[in-house]
N, C-alpha and C. Protein backbone atom coordinates (compact mmCIF):
# COMPACT_ATOMS: atom_id res chain seq x y z
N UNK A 1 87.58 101.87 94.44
CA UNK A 1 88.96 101.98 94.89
C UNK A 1 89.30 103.45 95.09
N UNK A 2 90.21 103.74 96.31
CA UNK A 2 90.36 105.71 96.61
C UNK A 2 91.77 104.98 97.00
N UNK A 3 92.41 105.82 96.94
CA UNK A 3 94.02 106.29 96.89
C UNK A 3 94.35 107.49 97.29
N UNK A 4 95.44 107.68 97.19
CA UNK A 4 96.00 109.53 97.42
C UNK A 4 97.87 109.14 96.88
N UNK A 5 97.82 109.75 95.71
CA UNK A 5 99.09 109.93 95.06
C UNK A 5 99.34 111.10 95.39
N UNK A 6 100.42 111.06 96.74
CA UNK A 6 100.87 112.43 97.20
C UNK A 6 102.31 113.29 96.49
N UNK A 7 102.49 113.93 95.48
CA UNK A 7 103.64 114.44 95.05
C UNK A 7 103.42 116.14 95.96
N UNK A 8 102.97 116.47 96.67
CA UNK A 8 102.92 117.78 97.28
C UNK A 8 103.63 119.10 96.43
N UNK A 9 103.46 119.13 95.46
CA UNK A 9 103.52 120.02 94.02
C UNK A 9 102.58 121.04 94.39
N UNK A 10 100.99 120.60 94.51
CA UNK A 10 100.40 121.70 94.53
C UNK A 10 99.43 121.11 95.94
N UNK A 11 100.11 121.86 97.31
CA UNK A 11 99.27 121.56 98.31
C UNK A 11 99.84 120.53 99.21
N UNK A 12 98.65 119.86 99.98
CA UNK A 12 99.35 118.94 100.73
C UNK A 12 98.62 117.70 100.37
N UNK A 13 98.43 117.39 99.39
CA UNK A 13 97.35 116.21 98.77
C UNK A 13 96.23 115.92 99.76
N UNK A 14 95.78 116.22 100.47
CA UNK A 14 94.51 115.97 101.51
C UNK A 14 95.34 115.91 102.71
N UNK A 15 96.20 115.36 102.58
CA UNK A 15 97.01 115.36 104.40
C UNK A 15 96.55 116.18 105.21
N UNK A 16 96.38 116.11 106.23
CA UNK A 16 96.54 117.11 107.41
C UNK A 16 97.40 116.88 108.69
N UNK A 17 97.25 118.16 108.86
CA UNK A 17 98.31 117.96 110.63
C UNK A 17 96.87 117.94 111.91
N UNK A 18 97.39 117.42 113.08
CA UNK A 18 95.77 117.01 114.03
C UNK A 18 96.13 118.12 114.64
N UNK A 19 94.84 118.96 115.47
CA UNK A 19 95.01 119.68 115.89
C UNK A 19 95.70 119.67 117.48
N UNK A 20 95.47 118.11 117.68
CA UNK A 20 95.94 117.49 119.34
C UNK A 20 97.58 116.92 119.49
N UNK A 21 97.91 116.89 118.00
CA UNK A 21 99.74 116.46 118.38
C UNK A 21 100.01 117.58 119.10
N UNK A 22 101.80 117.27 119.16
CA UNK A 22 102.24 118.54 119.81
C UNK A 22 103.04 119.26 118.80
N UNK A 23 103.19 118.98 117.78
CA UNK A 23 103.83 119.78 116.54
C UNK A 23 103.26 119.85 115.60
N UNK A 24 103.68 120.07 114.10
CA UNK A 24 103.44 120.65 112.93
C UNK A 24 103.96 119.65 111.84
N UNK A 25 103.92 119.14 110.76
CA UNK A 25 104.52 118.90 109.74
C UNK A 25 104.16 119.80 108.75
N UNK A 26 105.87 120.28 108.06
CA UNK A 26 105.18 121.11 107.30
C UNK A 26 105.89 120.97 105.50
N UNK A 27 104.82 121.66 104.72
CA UNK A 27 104.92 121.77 103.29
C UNK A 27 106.40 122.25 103.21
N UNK A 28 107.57 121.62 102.17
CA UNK A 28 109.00 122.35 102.62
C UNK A 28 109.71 121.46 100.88
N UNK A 29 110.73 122.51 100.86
CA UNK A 29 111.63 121.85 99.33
C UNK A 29 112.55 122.73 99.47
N UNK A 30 113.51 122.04 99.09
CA UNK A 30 115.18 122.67 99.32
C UNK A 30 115.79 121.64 100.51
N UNK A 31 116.83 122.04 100.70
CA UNK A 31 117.88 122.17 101.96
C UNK A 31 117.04 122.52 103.68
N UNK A 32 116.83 121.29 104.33
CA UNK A 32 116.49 121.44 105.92
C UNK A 32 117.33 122.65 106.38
N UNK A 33 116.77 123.38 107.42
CA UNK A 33 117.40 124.57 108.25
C UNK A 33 118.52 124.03 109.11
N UNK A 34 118.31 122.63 109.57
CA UNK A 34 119.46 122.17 110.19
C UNK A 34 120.55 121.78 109.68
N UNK A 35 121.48 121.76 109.94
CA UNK A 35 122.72 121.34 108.77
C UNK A 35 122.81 119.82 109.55
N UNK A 36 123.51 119.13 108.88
CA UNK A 36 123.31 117.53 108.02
C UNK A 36 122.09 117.06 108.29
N UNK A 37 121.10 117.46 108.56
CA UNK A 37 119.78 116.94 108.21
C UNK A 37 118.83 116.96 107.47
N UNK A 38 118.00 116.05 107.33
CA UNK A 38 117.08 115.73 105.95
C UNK A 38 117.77 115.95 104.73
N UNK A 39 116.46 116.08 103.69
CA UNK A 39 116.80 115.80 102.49
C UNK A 39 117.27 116.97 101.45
N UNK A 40 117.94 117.14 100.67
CA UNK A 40 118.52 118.18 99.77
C UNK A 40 117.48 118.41 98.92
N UNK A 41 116.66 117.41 97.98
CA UNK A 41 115.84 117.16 97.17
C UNK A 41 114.77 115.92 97.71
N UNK A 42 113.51 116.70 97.04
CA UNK A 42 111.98 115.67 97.45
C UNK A 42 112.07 114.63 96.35
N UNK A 43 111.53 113.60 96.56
CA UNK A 43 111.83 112.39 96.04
C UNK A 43 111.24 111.68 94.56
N UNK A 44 110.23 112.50 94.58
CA UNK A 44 109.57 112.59 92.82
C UNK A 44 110.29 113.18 91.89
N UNK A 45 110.79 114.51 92.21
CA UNK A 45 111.65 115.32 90.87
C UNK A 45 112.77 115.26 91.64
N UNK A 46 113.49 114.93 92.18
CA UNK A 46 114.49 114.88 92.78
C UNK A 46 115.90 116.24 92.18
N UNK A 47 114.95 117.03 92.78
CA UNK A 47 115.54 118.60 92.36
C UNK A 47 114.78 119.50 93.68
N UNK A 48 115.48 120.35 93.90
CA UNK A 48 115.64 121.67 95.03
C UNK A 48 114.09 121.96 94.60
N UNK A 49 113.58 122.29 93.46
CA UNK A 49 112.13 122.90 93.16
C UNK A 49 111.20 121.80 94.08
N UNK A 50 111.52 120.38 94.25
CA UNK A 50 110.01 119.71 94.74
C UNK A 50 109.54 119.61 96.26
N UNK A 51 108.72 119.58 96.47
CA UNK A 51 108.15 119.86 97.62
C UNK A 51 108.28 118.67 98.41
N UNK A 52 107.93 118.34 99.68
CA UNK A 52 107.93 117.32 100.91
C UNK A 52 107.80 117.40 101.70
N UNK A 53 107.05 116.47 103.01
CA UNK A 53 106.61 116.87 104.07
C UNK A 53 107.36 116.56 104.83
N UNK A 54 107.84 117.35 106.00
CA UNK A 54 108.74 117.32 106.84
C UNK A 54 108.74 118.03 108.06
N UNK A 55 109.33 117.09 109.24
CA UNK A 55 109.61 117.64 110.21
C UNK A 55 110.53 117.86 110.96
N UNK A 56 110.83 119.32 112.20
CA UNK A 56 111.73 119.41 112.56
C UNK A 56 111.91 118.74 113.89
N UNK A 57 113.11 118.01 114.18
CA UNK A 57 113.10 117.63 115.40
C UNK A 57 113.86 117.88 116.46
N UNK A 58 115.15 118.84 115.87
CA UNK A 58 116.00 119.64 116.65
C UNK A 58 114.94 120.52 117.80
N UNK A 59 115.91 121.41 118.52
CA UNK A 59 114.96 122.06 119.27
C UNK A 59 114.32 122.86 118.57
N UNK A 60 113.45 123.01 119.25
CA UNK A 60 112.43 122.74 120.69
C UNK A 60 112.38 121.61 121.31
N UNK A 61 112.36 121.07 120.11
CA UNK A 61 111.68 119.77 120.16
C UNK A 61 111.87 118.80 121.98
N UNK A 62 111.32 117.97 122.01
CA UNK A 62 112.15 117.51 123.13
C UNK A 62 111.39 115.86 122.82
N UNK A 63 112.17 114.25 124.15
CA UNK A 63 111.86 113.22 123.95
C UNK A 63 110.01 113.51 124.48
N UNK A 64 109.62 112.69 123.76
CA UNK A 64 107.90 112.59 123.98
C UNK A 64 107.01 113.26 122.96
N UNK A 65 107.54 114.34 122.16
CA UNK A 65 107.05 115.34 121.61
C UNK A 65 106.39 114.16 120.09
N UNK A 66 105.36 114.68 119.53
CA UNK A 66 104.76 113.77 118.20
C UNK A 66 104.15 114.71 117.44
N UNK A 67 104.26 114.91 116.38
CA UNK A 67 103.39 115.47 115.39
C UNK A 67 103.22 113.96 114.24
N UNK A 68 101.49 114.47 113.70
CA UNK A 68 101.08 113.80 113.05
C UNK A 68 100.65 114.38 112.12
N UNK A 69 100.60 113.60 111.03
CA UNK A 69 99.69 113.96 109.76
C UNK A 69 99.07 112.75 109.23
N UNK A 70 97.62 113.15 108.59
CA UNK A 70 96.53 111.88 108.69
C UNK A 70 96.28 112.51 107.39
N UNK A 71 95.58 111.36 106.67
CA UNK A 71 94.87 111.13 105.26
C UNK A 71 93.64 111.46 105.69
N UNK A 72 92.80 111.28 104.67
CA UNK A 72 91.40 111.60 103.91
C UNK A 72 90.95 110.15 104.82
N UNK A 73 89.86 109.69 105.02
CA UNK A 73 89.23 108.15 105.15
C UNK A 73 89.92 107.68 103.79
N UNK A 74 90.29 106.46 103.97
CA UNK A 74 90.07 105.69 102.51
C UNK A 74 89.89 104.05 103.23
N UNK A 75 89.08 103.91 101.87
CA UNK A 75 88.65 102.40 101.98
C UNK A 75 89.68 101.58 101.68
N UNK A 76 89.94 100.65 102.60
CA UNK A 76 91.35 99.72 102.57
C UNK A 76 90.58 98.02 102.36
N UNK A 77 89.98 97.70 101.45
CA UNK A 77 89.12 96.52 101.47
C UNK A 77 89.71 96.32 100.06
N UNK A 78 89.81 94.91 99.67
CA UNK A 78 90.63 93.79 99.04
C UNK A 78 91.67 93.19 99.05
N UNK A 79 91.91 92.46 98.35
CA UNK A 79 93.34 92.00 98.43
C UNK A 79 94.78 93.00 98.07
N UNK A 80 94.43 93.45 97.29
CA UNK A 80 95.47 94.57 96.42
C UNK A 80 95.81 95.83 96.98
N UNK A 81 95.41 96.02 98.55
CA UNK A 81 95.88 97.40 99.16
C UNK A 81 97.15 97.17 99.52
N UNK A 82 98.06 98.40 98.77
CA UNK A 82 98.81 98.07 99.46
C UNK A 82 99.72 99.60 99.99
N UNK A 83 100.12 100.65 101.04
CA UNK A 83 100.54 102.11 101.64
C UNK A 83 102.26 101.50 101.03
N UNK A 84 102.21 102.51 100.20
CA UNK A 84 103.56 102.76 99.91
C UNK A 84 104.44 104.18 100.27
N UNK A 85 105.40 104.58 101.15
CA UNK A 85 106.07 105.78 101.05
C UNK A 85 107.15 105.70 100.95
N UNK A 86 107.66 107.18 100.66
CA UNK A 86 108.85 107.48 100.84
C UNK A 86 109.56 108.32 102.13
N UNK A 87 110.79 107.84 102.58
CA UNK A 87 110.72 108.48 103.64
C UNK A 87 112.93 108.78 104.11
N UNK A 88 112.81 109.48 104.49
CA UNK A 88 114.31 110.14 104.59
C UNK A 88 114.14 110.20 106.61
N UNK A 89 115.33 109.62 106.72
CA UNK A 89 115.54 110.06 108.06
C UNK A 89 117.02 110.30 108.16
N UNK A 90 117.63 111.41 108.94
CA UNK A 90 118.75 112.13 108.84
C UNK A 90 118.84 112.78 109.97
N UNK A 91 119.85 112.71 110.80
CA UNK A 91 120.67 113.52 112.07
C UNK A 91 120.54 112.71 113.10
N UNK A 92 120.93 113.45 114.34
CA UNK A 92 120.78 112.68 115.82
C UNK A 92 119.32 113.13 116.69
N UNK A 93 118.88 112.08 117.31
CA UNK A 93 117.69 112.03 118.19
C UNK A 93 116.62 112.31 117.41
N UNK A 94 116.37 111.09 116.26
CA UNK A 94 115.40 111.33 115.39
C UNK A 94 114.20 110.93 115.96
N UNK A 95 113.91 109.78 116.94
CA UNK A 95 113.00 109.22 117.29
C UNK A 95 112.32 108.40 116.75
N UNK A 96 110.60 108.01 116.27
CA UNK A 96 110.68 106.84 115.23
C UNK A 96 109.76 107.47 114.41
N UNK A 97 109.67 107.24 113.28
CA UNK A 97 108.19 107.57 112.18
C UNK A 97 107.18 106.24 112.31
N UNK A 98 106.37 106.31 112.65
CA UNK A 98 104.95 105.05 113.40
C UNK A 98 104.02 105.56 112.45
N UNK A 99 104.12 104.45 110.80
CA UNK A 99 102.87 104.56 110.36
C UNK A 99 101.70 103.58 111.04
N UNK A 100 100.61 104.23 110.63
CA UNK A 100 99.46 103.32 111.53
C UNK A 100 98.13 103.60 111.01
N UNK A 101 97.07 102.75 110.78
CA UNK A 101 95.87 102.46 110.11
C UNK A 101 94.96 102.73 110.97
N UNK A 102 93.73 103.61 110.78
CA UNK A 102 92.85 103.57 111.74
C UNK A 102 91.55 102.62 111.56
N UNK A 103 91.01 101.61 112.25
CA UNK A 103 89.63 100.89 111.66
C UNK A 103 88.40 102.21 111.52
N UNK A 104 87.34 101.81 111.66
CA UNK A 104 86.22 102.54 111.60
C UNK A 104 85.89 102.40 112.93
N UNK A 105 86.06 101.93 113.83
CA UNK A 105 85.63 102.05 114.90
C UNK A 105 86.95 103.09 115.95
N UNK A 106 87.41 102.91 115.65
CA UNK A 106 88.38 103.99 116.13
C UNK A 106 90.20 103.79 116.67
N UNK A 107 89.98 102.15 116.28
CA UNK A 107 90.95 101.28 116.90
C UNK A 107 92.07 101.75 115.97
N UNK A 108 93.23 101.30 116.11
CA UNK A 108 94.53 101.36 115.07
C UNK A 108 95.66 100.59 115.55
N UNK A 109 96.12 100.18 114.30
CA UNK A 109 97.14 99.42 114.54
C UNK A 109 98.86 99.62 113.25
N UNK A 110 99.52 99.53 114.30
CA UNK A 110 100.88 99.93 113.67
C UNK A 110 101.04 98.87 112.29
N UNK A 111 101.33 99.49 111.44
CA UNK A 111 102.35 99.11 110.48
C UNK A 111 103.86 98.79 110.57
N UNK A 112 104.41 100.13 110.91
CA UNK A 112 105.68 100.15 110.89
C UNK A 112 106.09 100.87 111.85
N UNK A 113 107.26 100.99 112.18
CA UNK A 113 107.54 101.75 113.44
C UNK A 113 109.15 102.13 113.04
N UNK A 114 109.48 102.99 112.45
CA UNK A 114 111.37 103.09 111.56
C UNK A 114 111.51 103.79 112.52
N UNK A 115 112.88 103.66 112.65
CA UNK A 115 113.91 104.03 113.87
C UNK A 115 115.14 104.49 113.27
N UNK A 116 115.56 103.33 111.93
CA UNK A 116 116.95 103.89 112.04
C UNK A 116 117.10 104.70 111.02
N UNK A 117 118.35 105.89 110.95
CA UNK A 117 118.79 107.10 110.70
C UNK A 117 118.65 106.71 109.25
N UNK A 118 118.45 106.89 107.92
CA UNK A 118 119.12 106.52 106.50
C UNK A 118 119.41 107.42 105.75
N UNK A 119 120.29 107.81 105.52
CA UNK A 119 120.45 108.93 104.82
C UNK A 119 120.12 108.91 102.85
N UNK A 120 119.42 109.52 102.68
CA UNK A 120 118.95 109.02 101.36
C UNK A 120 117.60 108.87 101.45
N UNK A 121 116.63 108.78 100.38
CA UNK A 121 115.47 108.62 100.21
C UNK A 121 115.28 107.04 100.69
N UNK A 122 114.33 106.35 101.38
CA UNK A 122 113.65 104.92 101.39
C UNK A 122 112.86 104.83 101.48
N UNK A 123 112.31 103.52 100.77
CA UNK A 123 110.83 102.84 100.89
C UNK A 123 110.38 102.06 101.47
N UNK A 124 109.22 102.53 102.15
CA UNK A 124 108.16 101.21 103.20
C UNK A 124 107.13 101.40 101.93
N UNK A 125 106.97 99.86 102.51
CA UNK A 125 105.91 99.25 101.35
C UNK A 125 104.89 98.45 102.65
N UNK A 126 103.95 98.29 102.74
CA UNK A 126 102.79 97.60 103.35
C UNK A 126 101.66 97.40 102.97
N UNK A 127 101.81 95.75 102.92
CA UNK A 127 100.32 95.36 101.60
C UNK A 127 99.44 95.57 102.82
């Protein structure tokens, strides 16, 4: 069994950003640069000190634009898998967060696809 318990405390737990999106997600704790957006506090210590991954979507940004961040391989075989996150969405023209599984052959398929705004920390769960 492999996992990744991401509290981004120290690092980015294996995550990475691809070198082919068109943006960045980045290591961040405190108060977003944009005002009423994102989160005040990261969602483990739920205090200004904890860290979280985040992106900006104000400008530059524009519609079409995607940044990604991908895990380590992990083996997703039994009954008991199940991708749990946490996730904050906040302001106007957020666009969607599209988690998605890659097979071994190279195929992938969506999980989830969130759209709407929530202000506050929430959870997707996907066995």
């Amino acid at each position: 069994s492999s996992g990744i318990n991401a509290e981004y405390g120290e690092g980015t737990c294996g995550w990475h950003n691809l070198v082919s999106d068109i943006f960045d997600w980045t290591r961040y704790r405190g108060e977003t640069a944009s005002y009423g957006t994102g989160p005040r506090v990261d969602h483990t210590t739920l205090t200004e000190e904890g860290y979280y991954m985040y992106i900006e979507t104000s400008l530059p940004r524009k519609l079409g634009d995607y940044a990604v961040l991908q895990s380590h391989w992990l083996s997703l075989t039994g009954n008991n898998c199940v991708l749990s996150i946490f996730y904050h969405m906040e302001g106007s023209n957020l666009g969607a967060l599209a988690v998605q599984v890659e097979d071994g052959s190279g195929g992938t398929t969506t999980l989830g696809n969130l759209t709407a705004e929530a202000d506050g920390w929430q959870h997707g769960r996907w066995p």
